[in-house]
Protein backbone atom coordinates (compact mmCIF):
# COMPACT_ATOMS: atom_id res chain seq x y z
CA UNK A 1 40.10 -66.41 8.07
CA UNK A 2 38.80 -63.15 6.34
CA UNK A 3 35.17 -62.57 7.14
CA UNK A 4 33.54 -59.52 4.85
CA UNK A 5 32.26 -56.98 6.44
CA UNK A 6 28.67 -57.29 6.19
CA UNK A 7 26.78 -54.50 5.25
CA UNK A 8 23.62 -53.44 7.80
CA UNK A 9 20.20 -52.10 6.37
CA UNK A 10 19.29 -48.54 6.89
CA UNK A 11 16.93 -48.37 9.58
CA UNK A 12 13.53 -47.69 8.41
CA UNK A 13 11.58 -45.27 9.24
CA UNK A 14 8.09 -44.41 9.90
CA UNK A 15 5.99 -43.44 6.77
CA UNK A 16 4.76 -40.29 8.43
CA UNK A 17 8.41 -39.04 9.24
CA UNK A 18 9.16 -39.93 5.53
CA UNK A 19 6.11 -37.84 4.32
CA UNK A 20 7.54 -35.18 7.20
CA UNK A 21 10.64 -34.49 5.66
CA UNK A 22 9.88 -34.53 2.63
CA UNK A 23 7.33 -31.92 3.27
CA UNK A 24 9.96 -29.75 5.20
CA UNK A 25 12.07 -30.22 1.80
CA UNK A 26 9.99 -29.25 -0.72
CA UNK A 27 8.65 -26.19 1.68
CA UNK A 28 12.47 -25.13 1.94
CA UNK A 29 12.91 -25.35 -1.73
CA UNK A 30 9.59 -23.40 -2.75
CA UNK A 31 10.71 -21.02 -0.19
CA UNK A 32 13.99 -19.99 -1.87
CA UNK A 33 12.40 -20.10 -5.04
CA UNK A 34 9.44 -17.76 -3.97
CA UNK A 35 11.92 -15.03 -1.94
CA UNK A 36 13.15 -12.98 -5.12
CA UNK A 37 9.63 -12.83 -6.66
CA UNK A 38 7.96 -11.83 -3.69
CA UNK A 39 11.21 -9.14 -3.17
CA UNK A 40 10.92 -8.01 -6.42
CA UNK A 41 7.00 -7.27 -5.90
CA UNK A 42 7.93 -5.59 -2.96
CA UNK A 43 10.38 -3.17 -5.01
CA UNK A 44 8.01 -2.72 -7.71
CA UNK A 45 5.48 -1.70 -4.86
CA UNK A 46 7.36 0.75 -3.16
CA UNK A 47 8.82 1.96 -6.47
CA UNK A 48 4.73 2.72 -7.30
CA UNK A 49 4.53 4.19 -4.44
CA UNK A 50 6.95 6.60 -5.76
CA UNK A 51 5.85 7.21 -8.76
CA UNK A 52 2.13 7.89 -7.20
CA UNK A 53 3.69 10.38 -5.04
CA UNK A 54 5.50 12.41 -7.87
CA UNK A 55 1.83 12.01 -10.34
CA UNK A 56 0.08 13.56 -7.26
CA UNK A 57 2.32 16.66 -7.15
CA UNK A 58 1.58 17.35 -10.99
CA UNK A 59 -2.57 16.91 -10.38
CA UNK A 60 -4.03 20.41 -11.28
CA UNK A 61 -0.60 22.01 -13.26
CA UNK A 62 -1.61 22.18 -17.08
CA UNK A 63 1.90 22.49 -18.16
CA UNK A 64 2.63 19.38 -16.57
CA UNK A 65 -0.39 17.33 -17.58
CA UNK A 66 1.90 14.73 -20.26
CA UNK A 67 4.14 14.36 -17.21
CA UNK A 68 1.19 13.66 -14.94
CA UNK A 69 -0.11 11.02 -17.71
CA UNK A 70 2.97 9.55 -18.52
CA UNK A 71 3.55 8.62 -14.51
CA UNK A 72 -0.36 7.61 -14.39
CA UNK A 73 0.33 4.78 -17.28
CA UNK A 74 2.67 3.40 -15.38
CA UNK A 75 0.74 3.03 -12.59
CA UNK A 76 -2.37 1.02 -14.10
CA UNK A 77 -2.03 -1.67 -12.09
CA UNK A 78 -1.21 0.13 -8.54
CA UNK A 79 -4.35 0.06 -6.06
CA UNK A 80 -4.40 3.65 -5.83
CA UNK A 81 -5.05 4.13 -9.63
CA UNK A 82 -8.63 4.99 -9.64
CA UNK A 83 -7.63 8.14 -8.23
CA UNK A 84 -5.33 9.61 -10.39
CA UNK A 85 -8.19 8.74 -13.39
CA UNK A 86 -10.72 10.20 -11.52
CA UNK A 87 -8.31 13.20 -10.92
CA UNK A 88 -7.14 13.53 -14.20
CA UNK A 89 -11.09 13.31 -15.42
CA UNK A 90 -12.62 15.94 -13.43
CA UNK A 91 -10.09 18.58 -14.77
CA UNK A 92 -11.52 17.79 -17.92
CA UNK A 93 -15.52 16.82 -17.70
CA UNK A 94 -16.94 17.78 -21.10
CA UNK A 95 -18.91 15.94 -23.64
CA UNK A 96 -16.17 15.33 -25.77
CA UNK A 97 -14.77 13.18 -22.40
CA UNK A 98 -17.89 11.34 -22.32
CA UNK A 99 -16.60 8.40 -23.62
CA UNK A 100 -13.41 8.00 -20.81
CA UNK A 101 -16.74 9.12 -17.90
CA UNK A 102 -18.36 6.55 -18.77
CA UNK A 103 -15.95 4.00 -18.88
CA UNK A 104 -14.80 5.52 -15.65
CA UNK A 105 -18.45 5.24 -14.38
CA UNK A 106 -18.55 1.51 -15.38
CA UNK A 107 -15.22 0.36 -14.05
CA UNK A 108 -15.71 1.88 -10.51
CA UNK A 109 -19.09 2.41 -10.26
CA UNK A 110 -19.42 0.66 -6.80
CA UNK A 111 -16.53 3.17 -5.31
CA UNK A 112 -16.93 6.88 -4.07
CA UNK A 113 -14.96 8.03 -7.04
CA UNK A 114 -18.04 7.03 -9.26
CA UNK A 115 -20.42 9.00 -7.32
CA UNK A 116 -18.45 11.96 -6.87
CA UNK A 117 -17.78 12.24 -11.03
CA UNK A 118 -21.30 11.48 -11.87
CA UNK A 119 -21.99 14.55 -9.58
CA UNK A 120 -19.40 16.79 -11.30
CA UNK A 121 -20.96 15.20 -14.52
CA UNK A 122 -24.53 16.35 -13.88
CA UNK A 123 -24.00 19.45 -12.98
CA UNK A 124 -22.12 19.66 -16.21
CA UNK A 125 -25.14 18.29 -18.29
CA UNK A 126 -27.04 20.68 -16.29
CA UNK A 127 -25.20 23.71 -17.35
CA UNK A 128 -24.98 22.88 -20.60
CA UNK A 129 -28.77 22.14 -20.49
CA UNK A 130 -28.46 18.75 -21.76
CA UNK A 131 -31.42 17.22 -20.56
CA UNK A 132 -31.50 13.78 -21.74
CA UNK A 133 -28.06 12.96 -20.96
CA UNK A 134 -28.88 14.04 -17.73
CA UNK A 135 -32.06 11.66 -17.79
CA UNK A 136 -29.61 8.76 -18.67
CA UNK A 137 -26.95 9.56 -16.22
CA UNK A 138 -28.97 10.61 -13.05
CA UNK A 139 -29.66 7.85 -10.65
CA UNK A 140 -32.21 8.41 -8.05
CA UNK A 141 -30.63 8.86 -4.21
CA UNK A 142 -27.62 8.36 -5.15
CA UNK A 143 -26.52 11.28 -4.79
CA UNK A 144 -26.30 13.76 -1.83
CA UNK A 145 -26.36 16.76 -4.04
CA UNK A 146 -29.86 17.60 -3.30
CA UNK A 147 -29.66 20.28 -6.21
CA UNK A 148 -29.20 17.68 -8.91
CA UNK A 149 -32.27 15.95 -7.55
CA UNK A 150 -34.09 19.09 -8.54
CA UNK A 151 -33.35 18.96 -12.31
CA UNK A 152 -34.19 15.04 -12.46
């Protein structure tokens, strides 16, 4: 007499083990998926690294200034961008750059760079003996430039 073959369960497993692997699957997956974009961030990195490199080589040449600011657009969003503004601004500190100082001022004003431009920027005002710009932009100790302290 034929007898079907009876078909067993699947063992059952623990709920934790369960939650375990599906953890370990959907980790795996978001790996795999995550791999490229974090490659491709580190090839955009060291591609701005590059490019930061070649911008620095072109600081303090006038006939390659648009080279110099073409490379420095591209790098807005690199880490080391402050300095290549603040670079690019103290070749050029006059009142009709007041505007790009003081949004310079404002967007790193709790950095070095800030300091060291508002000094460059005073003694500016100073020699061009405007006073109450120099009343506005002075800021008491900030400075180590003991001189500008004089003319507050």
């Amino acid at each position: 007499m034929f007898q079907p073959h009876r078909v067993r369960p699947a063992p059952r497993c623990h709920p934790w083990l369960r939650g375990l692997l599906l953890l370990a699957i959907v980790l795996g997956v978001t790996l795999v998926a995550w791999a490229p974009a974090a490659q491709a961030q580190t090839d955009s990195l060291s591609r701005q690294r590059l490019l930061y490199a070649e911008a620095k080589k072109y600081i303090g040449q006038p006939k390659l200034l648009p080279r110099f600011r073409q490379l420095k657009t591209r790098l807005v969003g690199y880490p080391l961008y402050p300095y290549l503004e603040y670079q690019d601004l103290l070749g050029r500190v006059s009142m009709g750059e007041q505007a790009d100082i003081d949004r310079f001022l404002r967007s790193y004003d709790s950095t070095p760079l800030a300091g060291r431009l508002r000094d460059k920027w005073l003694d500016y005002l100073r020699l061009q003996e405007h006073w109450q710009e120099y009343l506005r932009y002075y800021r008491v100790g900030a400075s180590e430039n003991r001189e500008l302290a004089c003319y507050y």
